[in-house]
C-alpha atoms as a PDB file:
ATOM      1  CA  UNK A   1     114.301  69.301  71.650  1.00  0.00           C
ATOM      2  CA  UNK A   2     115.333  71.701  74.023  1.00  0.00           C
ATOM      3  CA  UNK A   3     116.408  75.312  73.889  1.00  0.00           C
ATOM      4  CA  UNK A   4     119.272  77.385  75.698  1.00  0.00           C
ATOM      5  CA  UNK A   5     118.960  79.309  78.777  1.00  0.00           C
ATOM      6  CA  UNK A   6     119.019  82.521  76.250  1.00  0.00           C
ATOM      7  CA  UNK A   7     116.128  81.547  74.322  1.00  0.00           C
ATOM      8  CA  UNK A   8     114.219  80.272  77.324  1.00  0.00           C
ATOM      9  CA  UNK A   9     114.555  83.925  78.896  1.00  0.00           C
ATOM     10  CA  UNK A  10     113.375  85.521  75.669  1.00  0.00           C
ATOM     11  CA  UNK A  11     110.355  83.223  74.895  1.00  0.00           C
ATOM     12  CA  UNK A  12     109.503  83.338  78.726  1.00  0.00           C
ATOM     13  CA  UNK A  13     109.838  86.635  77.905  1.00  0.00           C
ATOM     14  CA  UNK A  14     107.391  87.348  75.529  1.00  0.00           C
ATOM     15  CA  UNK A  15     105.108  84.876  76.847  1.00  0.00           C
ATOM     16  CA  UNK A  16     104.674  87.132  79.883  1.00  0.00           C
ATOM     17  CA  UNK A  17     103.868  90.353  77.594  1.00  0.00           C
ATOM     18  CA  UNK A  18     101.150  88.770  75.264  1.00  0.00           C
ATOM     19  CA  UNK A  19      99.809  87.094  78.711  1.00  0.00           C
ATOM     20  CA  UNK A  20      99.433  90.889  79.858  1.00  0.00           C
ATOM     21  CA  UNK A  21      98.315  91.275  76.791  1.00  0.00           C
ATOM     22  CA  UNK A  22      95.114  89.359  77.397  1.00  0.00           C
ATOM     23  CA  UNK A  23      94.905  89.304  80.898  1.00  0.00           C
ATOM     24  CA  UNK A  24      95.676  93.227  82.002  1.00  0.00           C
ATOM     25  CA  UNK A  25      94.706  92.189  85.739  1.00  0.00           C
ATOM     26  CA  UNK A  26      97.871  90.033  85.992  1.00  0.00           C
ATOM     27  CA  UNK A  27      99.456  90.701  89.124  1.00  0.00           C
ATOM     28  CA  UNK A  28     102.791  88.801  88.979  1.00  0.00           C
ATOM     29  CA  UNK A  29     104.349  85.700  86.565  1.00  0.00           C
ATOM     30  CA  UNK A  30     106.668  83.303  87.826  1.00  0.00           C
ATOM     31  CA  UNK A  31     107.979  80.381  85.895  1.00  0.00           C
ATOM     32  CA  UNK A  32     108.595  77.260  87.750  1.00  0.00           C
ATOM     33  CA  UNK A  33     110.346  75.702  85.146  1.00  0.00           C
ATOM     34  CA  UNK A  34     112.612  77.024  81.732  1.00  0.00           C
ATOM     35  CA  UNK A  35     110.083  75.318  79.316  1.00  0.00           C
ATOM     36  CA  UNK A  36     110.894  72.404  76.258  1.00  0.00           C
ATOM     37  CA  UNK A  37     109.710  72.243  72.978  1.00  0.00           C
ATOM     38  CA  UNK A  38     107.155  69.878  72.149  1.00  0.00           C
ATOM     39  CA  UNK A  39     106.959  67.169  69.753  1.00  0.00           C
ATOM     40  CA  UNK A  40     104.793  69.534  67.733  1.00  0.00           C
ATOM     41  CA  UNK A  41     107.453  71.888  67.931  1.00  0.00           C
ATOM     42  CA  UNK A  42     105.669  74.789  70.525  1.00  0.00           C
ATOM     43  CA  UNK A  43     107.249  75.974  73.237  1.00  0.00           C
ATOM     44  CA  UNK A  44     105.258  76.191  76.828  1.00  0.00           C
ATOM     45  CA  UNK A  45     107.040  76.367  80.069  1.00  0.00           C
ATOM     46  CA  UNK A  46     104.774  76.063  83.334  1.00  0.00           C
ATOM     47  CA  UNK A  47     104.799  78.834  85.627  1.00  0.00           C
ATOM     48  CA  UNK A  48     102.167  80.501  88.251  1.00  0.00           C
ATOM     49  CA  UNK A  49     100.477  83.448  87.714  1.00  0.00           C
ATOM     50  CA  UNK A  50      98.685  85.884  90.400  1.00  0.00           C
ATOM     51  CA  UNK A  51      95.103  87.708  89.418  1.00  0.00           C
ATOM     52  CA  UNK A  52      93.598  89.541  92.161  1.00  0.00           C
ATOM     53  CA  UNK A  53      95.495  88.300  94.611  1.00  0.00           C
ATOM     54  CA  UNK A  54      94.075  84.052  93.681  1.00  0.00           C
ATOM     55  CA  UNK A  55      97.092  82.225  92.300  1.00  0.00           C
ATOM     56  CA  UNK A  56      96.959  79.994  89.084  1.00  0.00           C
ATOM     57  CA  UNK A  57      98.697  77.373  87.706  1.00  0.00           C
ATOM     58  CA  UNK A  58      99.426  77.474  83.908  1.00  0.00           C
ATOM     59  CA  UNK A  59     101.407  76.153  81.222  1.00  0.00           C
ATOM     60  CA  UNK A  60     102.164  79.072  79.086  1.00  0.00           C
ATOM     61  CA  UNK A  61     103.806  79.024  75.605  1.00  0.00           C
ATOM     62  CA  UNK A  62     103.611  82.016  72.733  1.00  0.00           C
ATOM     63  CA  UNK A  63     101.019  79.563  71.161  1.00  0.00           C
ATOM     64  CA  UNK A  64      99.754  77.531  73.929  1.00  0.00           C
ATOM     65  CA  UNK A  65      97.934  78.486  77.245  1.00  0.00           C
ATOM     66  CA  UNK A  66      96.999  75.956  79.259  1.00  0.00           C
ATOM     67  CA  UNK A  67      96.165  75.076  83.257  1.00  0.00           C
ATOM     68  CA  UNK A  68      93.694  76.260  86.237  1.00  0.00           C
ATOM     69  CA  UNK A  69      90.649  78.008  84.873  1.00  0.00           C
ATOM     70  CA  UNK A  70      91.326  82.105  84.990  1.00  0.00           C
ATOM     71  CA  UNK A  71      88.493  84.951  85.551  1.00  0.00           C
ATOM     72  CA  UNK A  72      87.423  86.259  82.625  1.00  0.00           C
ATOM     73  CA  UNK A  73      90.141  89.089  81.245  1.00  0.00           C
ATOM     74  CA  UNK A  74      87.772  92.202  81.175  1.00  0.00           C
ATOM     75  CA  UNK A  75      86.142  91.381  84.844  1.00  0.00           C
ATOM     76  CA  UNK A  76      88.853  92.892  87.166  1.00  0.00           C
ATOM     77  CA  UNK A  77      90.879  96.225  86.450  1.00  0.00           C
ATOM     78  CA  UNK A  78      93.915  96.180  84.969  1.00  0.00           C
ATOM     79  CA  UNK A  79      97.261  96.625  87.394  1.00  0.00           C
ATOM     80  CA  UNK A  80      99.667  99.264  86.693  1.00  0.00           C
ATOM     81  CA  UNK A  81     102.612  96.678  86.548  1.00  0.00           C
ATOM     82  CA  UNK A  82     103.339  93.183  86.674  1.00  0.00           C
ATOM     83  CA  UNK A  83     106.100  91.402  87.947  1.00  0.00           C
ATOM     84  CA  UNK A  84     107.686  88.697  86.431  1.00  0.00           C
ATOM     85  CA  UNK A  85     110.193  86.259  87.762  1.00  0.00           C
ATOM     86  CA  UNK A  86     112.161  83.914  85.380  1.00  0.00           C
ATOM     87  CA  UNK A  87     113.570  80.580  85.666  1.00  0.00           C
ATOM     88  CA  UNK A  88     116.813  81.799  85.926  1.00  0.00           C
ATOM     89  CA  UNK A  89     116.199  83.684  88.742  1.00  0.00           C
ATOM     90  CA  UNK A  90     115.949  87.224  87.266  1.00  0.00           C
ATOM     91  CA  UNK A  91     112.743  89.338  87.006  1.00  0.00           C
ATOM     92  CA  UNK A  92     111.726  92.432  85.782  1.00  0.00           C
ATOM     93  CA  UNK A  93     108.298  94.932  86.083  1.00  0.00           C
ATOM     94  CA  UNK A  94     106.459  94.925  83.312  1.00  0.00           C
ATOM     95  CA  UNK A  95     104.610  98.632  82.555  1.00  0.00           C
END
């Protein structure tokens, strides 16, 4: 199933906020790829994200989180803003 460039955007969207969400050390998010549906119909599209500097490789979804292991969310202080960079080759600072 796939999804439009639109939709990607938006779910890559959110997916960066609730990562922030739960890991308030995240230094940047870029998405390697614009993400598919699955056959159990949950979106995940893999991207990279940077923690203190270390980067790791995830597949990242509103309901899925997958990929390199990550430090533990309340060990390092949270950053003031992270940047994210879509597939589509915009990006935006997250507060």
């Amino acid at each position: 199933m796939t999804t439009t460039p639109e939709e990607n955007h938006e779910l890559q969207r959110s997916t960066a906020i609730t990562f922030r969400e739960r890991f308030p050390a995240t230094e940047a998010i870029r998405y390697t790829s614009e993400g598919t549906i699955s056959g159990a119909g949950s979106w995940a599209a893999n991207g990279v994200v940077t923690i203190a500097g270390e980067d790791y490789r995830m597949i990242m979804g509103p309901s899925e989180l997958g990929g390199d292991p990550l430090p533990a969310p309340d060990s390092l202080p949270p950053t003031r803003s992270t940047n994210v960079h879509y597939s589509d080759g915009s990006s935006e600072v997250l507060p």
